[in-house]
N, C-alpha and C. Protein backbone atom coordinates (compact mmCIF):
# COMPACT_ATOMS: atom_id res chain seq x y z
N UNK A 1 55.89 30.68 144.30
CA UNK A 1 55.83 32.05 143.77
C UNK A 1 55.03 32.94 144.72
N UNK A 2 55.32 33.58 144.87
CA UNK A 2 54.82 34.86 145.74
C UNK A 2 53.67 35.50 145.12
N UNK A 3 52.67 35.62 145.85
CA UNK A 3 51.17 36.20 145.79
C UNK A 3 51.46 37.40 145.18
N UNK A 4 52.43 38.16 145.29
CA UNK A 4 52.29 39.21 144.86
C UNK A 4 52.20 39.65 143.15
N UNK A 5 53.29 38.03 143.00
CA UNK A 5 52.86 38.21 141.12
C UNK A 5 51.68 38.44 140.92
N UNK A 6 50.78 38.09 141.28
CA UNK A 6 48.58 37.45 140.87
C UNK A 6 48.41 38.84 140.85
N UNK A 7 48.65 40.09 141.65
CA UNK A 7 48.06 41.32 141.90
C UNK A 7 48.69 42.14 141.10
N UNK A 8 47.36 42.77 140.10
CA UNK A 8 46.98 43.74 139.25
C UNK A 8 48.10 45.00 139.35
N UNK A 9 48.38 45.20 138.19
CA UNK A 9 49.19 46.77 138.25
C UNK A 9 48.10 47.87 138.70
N UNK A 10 48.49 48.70 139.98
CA UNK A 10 47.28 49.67 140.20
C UNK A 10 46.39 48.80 141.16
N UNK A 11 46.02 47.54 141.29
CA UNK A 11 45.03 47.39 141.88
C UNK A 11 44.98 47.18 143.45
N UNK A 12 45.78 47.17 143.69
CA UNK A 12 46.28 47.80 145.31
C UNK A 12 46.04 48.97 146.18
N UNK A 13 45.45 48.93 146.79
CA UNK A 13 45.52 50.58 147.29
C UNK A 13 46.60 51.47 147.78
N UNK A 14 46.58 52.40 146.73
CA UNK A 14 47.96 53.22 146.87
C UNK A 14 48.00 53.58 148.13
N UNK A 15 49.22 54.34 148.63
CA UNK A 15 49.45 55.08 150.02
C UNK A 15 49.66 56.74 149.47
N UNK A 16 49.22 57.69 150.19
CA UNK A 16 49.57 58.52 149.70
C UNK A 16 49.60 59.75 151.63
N UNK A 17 50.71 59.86 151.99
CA UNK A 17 51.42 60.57 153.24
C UNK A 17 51.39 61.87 153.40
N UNK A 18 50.85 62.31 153.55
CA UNK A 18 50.67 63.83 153.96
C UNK A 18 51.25 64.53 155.26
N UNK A 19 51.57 63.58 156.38
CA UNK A 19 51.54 63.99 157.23
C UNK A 19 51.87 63.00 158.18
N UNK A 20 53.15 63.34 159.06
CA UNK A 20 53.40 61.96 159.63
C UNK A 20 54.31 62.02 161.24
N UNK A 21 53.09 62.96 161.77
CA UNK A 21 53.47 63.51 163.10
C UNK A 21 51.79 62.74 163.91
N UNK A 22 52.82 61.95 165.19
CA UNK A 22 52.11 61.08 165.86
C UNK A 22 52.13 60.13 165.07
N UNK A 23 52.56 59.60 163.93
CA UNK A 23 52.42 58.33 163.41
C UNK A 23 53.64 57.03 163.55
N UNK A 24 53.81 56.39 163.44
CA UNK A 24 54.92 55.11 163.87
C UNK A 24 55.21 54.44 162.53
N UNK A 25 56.21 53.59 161.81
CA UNK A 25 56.14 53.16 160.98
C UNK A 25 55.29 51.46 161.64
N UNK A 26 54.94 51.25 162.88
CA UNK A 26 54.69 50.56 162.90
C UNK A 26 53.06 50.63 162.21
N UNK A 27 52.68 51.82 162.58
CA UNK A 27 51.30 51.90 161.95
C UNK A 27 50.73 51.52 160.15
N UNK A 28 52.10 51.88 159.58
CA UNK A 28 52.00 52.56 158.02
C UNK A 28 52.65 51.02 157.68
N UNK A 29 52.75 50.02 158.03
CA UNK A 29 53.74 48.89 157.49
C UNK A 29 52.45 47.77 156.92
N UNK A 30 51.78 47.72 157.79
CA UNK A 30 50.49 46.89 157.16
C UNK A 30 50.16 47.42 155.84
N UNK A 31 49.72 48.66 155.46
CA UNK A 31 49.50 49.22 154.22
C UNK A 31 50.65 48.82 153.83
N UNK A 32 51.48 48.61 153.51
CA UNK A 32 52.63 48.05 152.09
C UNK A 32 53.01 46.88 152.47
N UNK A 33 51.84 45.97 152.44
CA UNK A 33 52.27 44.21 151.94
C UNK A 33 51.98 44.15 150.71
N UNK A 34 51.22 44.56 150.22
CA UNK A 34 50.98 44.59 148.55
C UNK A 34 51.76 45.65 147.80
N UNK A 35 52.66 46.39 148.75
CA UNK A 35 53.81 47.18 147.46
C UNK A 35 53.11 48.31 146.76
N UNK A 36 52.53 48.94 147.77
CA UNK A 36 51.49 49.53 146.86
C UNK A 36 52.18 50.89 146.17
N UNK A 37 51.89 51.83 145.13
CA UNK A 37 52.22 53.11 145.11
C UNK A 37 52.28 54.02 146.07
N UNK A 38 53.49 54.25 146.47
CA UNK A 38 53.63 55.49 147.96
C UNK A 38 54.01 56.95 147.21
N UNK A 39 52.99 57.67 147.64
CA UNK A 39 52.75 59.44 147.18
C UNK A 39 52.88 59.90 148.66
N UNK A 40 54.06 60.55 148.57
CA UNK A 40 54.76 60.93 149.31
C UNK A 40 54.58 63.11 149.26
N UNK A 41 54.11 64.00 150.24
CA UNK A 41 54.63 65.10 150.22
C UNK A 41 56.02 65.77 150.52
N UNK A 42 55.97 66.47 150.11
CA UNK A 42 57.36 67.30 150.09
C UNK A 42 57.82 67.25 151.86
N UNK A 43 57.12 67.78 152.29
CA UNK A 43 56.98 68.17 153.96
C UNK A 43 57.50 66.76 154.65
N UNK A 44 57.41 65.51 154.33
CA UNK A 44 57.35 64.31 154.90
C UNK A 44 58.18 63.18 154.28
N UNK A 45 59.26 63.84 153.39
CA UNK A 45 59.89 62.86 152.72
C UNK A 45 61.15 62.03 153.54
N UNK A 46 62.04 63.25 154.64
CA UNK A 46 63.02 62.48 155.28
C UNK A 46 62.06 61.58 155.92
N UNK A 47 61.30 61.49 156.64
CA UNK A 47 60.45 60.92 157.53
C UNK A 47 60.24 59.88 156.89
N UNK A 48 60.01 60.07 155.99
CA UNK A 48 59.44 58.53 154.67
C UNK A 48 60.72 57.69 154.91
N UNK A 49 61.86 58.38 154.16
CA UNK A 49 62.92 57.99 153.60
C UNK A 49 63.67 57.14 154.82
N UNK A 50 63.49 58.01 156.00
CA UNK A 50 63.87 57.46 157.18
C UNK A 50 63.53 56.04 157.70
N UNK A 51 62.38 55.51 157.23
CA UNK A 51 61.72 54.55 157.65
C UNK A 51 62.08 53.15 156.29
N UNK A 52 62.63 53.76 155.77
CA UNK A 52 62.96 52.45 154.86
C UNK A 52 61.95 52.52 153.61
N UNK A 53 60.95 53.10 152.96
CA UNK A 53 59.82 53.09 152.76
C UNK A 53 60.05 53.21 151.09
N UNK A 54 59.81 52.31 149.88
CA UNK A 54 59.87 52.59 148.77
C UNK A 54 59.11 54.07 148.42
N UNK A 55 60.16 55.07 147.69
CA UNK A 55 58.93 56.25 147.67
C UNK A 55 58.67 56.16 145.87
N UNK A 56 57.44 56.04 145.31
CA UNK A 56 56.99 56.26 144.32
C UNK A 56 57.22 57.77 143.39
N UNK A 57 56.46 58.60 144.24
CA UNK A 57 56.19 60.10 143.55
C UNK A 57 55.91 60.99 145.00
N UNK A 58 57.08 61.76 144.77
CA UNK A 58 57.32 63.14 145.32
C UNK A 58 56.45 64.26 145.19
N UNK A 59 55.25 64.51 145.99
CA UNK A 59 54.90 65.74 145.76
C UNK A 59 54.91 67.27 146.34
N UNK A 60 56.07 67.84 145.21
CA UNK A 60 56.66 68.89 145.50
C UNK A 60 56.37 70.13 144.64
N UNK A 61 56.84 71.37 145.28
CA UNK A 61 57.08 71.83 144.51
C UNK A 61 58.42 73.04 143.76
N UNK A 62 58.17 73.93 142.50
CA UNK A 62 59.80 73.88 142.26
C UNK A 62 61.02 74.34 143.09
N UNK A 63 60.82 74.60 143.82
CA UNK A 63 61.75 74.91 145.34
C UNK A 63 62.25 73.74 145.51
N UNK A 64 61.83 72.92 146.11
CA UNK A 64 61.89 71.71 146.62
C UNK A 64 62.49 70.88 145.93
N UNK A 65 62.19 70.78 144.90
CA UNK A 65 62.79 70.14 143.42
C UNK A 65 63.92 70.15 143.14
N UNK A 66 64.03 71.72 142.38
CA UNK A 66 65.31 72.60 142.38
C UNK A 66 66.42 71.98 143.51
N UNK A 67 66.09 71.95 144.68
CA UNK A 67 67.06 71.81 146.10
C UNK A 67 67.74 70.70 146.21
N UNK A 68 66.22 69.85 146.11
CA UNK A 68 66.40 68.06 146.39
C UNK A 68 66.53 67.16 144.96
N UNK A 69 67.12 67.75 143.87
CA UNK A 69 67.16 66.42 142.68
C UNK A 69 67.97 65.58 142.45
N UNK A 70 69.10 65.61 143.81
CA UNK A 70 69.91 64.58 143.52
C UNK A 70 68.75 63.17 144.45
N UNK A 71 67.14 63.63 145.06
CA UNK A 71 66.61 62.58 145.10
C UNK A 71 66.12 61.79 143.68
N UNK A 72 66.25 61.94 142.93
CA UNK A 72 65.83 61.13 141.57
C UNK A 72 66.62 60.35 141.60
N UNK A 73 67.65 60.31 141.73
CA UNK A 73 68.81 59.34 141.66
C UNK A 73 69.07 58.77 142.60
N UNK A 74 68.86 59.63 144.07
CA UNK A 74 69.13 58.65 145.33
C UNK A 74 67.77 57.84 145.39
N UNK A 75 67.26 57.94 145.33
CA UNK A 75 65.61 57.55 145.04
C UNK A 75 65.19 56.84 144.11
N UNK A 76 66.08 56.27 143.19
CA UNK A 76 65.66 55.88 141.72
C UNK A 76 64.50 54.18 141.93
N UNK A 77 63.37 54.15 141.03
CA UNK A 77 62.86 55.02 139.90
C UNK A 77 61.83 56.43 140.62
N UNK A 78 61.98 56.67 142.12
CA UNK A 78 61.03 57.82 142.57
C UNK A 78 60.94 59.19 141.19
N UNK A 79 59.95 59.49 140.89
CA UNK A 79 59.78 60.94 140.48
C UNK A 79 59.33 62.02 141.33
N UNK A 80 59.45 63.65 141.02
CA UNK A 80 58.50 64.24 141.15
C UNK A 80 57.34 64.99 140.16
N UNK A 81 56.37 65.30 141.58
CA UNK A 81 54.74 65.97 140.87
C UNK A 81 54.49 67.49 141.21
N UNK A 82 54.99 67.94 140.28
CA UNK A 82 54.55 69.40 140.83
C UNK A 82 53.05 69.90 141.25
N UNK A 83 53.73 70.61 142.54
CA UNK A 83 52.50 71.31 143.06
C UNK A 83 52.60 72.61 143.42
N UNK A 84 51.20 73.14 143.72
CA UNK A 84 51.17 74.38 143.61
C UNK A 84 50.79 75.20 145.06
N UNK A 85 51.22 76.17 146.07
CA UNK A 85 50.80 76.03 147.43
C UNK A 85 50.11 75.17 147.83
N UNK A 86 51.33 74.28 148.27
CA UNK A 86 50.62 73.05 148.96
C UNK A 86 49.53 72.33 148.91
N UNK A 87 49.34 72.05 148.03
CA UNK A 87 48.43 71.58 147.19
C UNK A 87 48.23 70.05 147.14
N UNK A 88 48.89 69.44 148.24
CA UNK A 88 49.48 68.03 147.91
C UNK A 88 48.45 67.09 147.86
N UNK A 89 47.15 66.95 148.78
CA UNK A 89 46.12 66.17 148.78
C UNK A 89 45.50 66.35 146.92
N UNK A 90 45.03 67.32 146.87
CA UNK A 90 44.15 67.40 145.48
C UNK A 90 45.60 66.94 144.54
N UNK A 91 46.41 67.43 144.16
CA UNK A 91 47.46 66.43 143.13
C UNK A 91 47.59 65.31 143.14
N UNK A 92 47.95 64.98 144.30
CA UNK A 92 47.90 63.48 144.32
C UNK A 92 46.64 62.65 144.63
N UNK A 93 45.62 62.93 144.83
CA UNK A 93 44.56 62.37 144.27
C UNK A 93 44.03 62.55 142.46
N UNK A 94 44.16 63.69 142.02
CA UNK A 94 44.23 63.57 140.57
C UNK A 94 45.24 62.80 139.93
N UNK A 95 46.42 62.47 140.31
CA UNK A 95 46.98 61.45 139.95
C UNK A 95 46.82 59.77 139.99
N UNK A 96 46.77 59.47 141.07
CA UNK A 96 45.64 58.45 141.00
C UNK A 96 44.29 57.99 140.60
N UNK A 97 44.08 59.16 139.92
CA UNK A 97 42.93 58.78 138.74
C UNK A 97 43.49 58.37 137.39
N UNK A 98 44.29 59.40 137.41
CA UNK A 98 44.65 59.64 136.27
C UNK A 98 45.54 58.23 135.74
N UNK A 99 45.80 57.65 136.97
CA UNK A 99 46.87 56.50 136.50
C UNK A 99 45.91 55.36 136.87
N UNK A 100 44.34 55.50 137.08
CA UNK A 100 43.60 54.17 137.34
C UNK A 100 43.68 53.11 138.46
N UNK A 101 43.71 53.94 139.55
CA UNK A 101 44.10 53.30 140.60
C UNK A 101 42.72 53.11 141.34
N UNK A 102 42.16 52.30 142.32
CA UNK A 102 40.61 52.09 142.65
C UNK A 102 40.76 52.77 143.91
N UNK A 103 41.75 53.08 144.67
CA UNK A 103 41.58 52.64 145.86
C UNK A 103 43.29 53.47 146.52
N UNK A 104 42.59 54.08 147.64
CA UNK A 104 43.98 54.71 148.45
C UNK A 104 43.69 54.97 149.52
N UNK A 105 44.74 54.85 150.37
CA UNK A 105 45.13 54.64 151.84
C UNK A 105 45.36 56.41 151.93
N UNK A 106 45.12 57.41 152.38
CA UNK A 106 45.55 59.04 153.08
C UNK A 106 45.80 58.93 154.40
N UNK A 107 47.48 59.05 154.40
CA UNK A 107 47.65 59.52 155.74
C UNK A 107 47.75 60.84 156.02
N UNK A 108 47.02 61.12 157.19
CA UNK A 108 47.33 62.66 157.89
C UNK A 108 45.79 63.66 157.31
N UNK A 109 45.11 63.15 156.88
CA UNK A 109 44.32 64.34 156.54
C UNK A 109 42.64 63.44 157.70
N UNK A 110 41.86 64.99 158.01
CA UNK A 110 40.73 64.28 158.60
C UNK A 110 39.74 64.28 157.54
N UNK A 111 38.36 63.76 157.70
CA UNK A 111 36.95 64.32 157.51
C UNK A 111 36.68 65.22 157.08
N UNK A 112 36.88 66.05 158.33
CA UNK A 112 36.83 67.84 157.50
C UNK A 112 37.43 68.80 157.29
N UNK A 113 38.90 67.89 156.39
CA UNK A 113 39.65 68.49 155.47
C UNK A 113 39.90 68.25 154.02
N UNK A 114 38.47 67.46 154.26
CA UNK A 114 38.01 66.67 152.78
C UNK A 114 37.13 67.57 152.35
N UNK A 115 37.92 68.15 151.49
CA UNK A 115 36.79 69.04 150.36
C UNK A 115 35.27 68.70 150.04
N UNK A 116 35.27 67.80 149.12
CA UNK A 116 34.19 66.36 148.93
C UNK A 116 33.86 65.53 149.09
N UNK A 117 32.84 65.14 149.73
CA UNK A 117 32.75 63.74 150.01
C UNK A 117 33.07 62.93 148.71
N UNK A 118 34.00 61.75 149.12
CA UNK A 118 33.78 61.12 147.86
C UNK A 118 33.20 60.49 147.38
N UNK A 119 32.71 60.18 145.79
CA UNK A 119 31.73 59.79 145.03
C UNK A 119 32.32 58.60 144.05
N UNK A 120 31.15 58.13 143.05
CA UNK A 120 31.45 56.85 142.64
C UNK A 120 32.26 57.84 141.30
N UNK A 121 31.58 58.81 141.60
CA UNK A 121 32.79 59.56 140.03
C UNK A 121 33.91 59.02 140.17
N UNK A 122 34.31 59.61 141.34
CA UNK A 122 35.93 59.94 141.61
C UNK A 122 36.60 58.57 141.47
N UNK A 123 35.93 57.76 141.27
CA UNK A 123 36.30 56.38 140.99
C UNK A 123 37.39 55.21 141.47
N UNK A 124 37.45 56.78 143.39
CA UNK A 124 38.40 55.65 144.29
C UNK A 124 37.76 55.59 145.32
N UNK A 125 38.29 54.34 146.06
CA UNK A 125 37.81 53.74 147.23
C UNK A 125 38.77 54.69 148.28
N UNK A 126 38.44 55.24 149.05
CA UNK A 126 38.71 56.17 150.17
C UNK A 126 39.05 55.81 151.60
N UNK A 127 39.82 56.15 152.47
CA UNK A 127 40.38 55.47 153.76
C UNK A 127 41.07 56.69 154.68
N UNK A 128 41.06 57.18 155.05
CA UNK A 128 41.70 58.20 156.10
C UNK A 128 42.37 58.31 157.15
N UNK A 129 43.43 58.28 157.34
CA UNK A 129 43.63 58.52 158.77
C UNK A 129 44.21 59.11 159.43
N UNK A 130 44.01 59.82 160.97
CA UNK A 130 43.91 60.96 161.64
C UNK A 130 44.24 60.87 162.67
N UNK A 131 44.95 60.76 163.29
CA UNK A 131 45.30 61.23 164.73
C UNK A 131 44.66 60.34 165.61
N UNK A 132 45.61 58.98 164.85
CA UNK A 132 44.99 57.95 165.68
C UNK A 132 43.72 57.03 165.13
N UNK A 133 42.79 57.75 164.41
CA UNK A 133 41.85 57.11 163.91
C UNK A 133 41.82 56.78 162.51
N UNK A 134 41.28 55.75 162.23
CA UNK A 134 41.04 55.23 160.64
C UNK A 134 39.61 55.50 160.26
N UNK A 135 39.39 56.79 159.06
CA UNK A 135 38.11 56.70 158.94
C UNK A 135 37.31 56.16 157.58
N UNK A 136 36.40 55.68 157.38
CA UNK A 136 35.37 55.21 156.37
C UNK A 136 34.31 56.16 155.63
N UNK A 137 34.34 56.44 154.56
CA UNK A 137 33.11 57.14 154.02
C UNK A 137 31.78 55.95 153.90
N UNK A 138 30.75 57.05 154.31
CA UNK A 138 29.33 55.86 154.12
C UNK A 138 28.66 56.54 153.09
N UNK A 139 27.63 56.09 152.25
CA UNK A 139 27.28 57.46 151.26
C UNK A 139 25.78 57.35 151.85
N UNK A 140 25.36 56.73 152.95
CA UNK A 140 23.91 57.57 154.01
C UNK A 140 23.18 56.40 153.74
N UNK A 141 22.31 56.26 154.21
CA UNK A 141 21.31 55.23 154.12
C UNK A 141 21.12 54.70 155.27
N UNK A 142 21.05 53.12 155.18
CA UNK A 142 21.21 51.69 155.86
C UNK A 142 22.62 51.54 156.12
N UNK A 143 23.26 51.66 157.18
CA UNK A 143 24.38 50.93 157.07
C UNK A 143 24.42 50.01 158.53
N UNK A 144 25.55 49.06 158.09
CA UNK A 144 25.14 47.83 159.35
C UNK A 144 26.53 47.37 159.43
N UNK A 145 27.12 47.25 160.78
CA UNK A 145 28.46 46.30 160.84
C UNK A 145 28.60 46.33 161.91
N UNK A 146 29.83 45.21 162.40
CA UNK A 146 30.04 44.43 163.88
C UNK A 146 31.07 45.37 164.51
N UNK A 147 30.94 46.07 165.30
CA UNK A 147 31.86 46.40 166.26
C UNK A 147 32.20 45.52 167.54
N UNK A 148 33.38 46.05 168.16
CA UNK A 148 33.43 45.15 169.48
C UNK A 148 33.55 46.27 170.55
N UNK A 149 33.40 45.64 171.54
CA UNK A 149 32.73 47.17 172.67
C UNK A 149 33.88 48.16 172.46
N UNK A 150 33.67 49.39 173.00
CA UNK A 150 34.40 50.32 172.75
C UNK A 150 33.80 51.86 172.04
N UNK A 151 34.25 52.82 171.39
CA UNK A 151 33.24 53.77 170.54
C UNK A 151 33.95 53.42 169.26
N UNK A 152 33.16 54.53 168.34
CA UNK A 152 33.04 55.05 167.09
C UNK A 152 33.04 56.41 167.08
N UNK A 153 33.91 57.18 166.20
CA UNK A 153 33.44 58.55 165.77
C UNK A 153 32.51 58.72 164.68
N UNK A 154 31.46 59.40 164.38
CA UNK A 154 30.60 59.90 162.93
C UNK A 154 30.72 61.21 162.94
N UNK A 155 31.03 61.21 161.64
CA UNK A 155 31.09 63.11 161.28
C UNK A 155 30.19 63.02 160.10
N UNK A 156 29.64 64.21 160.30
CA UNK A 156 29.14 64.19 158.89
C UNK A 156 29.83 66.61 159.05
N UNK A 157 29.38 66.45 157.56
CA UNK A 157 29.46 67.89 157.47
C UNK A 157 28.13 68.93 157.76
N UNK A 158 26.66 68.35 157.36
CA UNK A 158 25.77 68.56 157.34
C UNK A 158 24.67 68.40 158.92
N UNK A 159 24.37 69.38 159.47
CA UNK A 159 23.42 68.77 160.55
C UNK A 159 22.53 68.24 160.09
N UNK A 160 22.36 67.08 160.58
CA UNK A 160 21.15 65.92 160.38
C UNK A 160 20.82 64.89 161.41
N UNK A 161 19.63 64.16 161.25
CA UNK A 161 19.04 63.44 162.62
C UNK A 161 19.60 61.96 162.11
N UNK A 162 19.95 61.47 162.56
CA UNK A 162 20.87 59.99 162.93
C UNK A 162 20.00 58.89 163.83
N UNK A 163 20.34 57.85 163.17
CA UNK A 163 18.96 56.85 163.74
C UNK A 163 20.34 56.08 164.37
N UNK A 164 20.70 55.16 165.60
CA UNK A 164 21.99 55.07 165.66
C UNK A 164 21.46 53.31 167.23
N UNK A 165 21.56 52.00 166.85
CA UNK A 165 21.39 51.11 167.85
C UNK A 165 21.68 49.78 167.06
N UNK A 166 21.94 48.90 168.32
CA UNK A 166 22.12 47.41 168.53
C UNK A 166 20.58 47.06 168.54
N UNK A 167 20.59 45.46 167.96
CA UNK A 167 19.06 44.64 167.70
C UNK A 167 18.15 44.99 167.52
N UNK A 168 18.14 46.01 166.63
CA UNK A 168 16.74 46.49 165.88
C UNK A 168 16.39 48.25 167.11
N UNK A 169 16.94 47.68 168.15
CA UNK A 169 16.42 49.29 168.71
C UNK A 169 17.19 50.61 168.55
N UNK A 170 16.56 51.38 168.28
CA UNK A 170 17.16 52.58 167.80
C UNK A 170 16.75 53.93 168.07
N UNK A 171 17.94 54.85 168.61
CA UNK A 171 17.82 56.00 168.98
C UNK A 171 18.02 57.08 167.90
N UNK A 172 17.65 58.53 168.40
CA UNK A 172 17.98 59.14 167.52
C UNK A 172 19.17 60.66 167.77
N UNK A 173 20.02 60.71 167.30
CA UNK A 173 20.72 61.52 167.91
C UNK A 173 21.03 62.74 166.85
N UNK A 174 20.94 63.88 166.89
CA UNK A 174 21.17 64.80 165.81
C UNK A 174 22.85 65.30 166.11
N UNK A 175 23.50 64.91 164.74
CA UNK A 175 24.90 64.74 164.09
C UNK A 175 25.19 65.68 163.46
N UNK A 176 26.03 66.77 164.34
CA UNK A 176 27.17 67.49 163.33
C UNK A 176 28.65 67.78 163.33
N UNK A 177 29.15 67.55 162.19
CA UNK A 177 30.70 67.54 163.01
C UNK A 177 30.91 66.01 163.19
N UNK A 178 32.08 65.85 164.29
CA UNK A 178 32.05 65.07 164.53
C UNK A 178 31.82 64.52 166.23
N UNK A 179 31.00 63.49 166.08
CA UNK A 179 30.11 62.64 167.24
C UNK A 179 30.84 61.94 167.90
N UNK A 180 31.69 61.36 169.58
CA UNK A 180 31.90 60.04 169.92
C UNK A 180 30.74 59.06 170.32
N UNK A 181 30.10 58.21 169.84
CA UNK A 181 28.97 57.15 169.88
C UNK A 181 29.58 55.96 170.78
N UNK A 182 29.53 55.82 171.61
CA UNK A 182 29.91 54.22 172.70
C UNK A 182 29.18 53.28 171.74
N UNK A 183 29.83 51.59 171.47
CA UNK A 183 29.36 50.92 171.30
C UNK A 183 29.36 49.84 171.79
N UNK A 184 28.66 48.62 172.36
CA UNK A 184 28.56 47.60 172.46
C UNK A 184 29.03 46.44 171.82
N UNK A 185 29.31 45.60 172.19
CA UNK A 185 30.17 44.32 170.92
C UNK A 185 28.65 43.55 170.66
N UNK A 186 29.17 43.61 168.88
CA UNK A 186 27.42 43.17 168.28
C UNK A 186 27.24 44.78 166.95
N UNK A 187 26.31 44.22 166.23
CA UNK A 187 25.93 44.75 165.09
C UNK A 187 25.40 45.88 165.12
N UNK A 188 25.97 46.83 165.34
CA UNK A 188 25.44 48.35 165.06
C UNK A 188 24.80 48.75 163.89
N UNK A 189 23.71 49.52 163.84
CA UNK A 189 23.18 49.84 162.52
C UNK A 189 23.06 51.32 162.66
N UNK A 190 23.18 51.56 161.49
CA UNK A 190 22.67 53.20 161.86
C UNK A 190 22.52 54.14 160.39
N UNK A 191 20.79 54.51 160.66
CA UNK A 191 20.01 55.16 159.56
C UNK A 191 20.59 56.37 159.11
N UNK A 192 20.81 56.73 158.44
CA UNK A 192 21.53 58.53 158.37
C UNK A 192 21.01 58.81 156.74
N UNK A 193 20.28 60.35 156.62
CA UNK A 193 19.76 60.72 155.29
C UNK A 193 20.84 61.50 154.70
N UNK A 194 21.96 61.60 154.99
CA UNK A 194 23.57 61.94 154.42
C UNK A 194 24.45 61.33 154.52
N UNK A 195 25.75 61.51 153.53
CA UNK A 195 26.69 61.23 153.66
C UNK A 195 27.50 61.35 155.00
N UNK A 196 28.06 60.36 155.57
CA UNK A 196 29.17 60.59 156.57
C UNK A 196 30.41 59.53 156.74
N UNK A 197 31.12 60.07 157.53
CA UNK A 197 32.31 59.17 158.18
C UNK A 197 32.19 58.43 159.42
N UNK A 198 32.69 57.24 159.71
CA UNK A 198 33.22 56.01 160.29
C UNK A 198 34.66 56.12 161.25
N UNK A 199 34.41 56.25 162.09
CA UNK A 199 35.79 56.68 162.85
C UNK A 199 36.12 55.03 163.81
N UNK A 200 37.27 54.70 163.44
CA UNK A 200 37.43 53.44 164.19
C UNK A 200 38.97 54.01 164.81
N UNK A 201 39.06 53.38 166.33
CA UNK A 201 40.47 53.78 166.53
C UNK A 201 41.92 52.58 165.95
N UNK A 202 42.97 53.21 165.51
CA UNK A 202 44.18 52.25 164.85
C UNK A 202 44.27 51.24 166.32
């Protein structure tokens, strides 16, 4: 039997496409081994459709709708989600609350086109990616993990002083926007009294 029976309705991290210029389906294929929910925008649906790609929910709006509803049927069980000037990130993240989902994959949007940082409210696990890069929310503190040589991007929104080194030694670099940081292969740590992002390249 296939692993995939064992996994939770929802508990997968959805996909949700915004944007899919510079991207490959080779990139977007790892995200759907678990079948996850694909939230698809209006702007990016041949592109979807093109690639073979189960589409979940359409987010459109009534233009689009109106035009394209013989996709309900070519598409079946796909729906659509109305939206309102382009509106597609905030809908389809309220939908994935709304349907109890932990956790989602955003393609096409950066850092700082994120309204909010996200919080334990919002009650999803967060992932980004951008033009090449996959990014991480940190919510500030202590944070610690293994890179292998190469950089990192950090953005934060806020100027603030950044404690940022390998084996306990540590520099300090003041962070706004977003930073390229070189790293070394080995355990990076890095102090920060805000929220920020994790930039790893795909």
């Amino acid at each position: 039997m296939s692993s995939h029976h064992f996994v939770k309705e929802n508990q997968e991290p959805a996909l949700l496409i915004l944007e899919t210029e510079d991207l490959s389906f080779e990139t977007v294929a790892p995200l759907l081994e678990w079948v996850p929910t694909v939230l698809v925008s209006q702007t990016e649906v041949w592109t979807v459709i093109s690639w073979g790609i189960k589409i979940d929910v359409i987010l459109a709006d009534l233009d689009f709708q109106r035009a394209n509803f013989h996709l309900l049927e070519e598409q079946y069980p796909v729906k659509f989600l109305g939206v309102q000037q382009g509106k597609y990130f905030q809908e389809g993240l309220q939908y994935l609350v709304a349907t109890k989902h932990y956790a989602v994959n955003i393609i096409g949007l950066a850092p700082w086109e994120f309204e909010v940082f996200p919080s334990k409210e919002l009650g999803l696990d967060i992932v980004l990616w951008k033009n090449g890069i996959r990014y991480f929310p940190i919510a500030g503190g202590r944070f610690r993990k293994w890179f292998p040589k190469g950089e990192i991007r950090v953005y934060a929104s806020e100027e603030s002083l950044f404690s940022f080194g390998f084996g306990g030694k540590l520099s300090t670099l003041q962070v706004v926007g977003e930073v390229v940081f070189p790293t070394q292969e080995g355990s990076l740590e890095i102090l920060a009294p805000c929220p920020f992002w994790i930039g790893e390249k795909i």
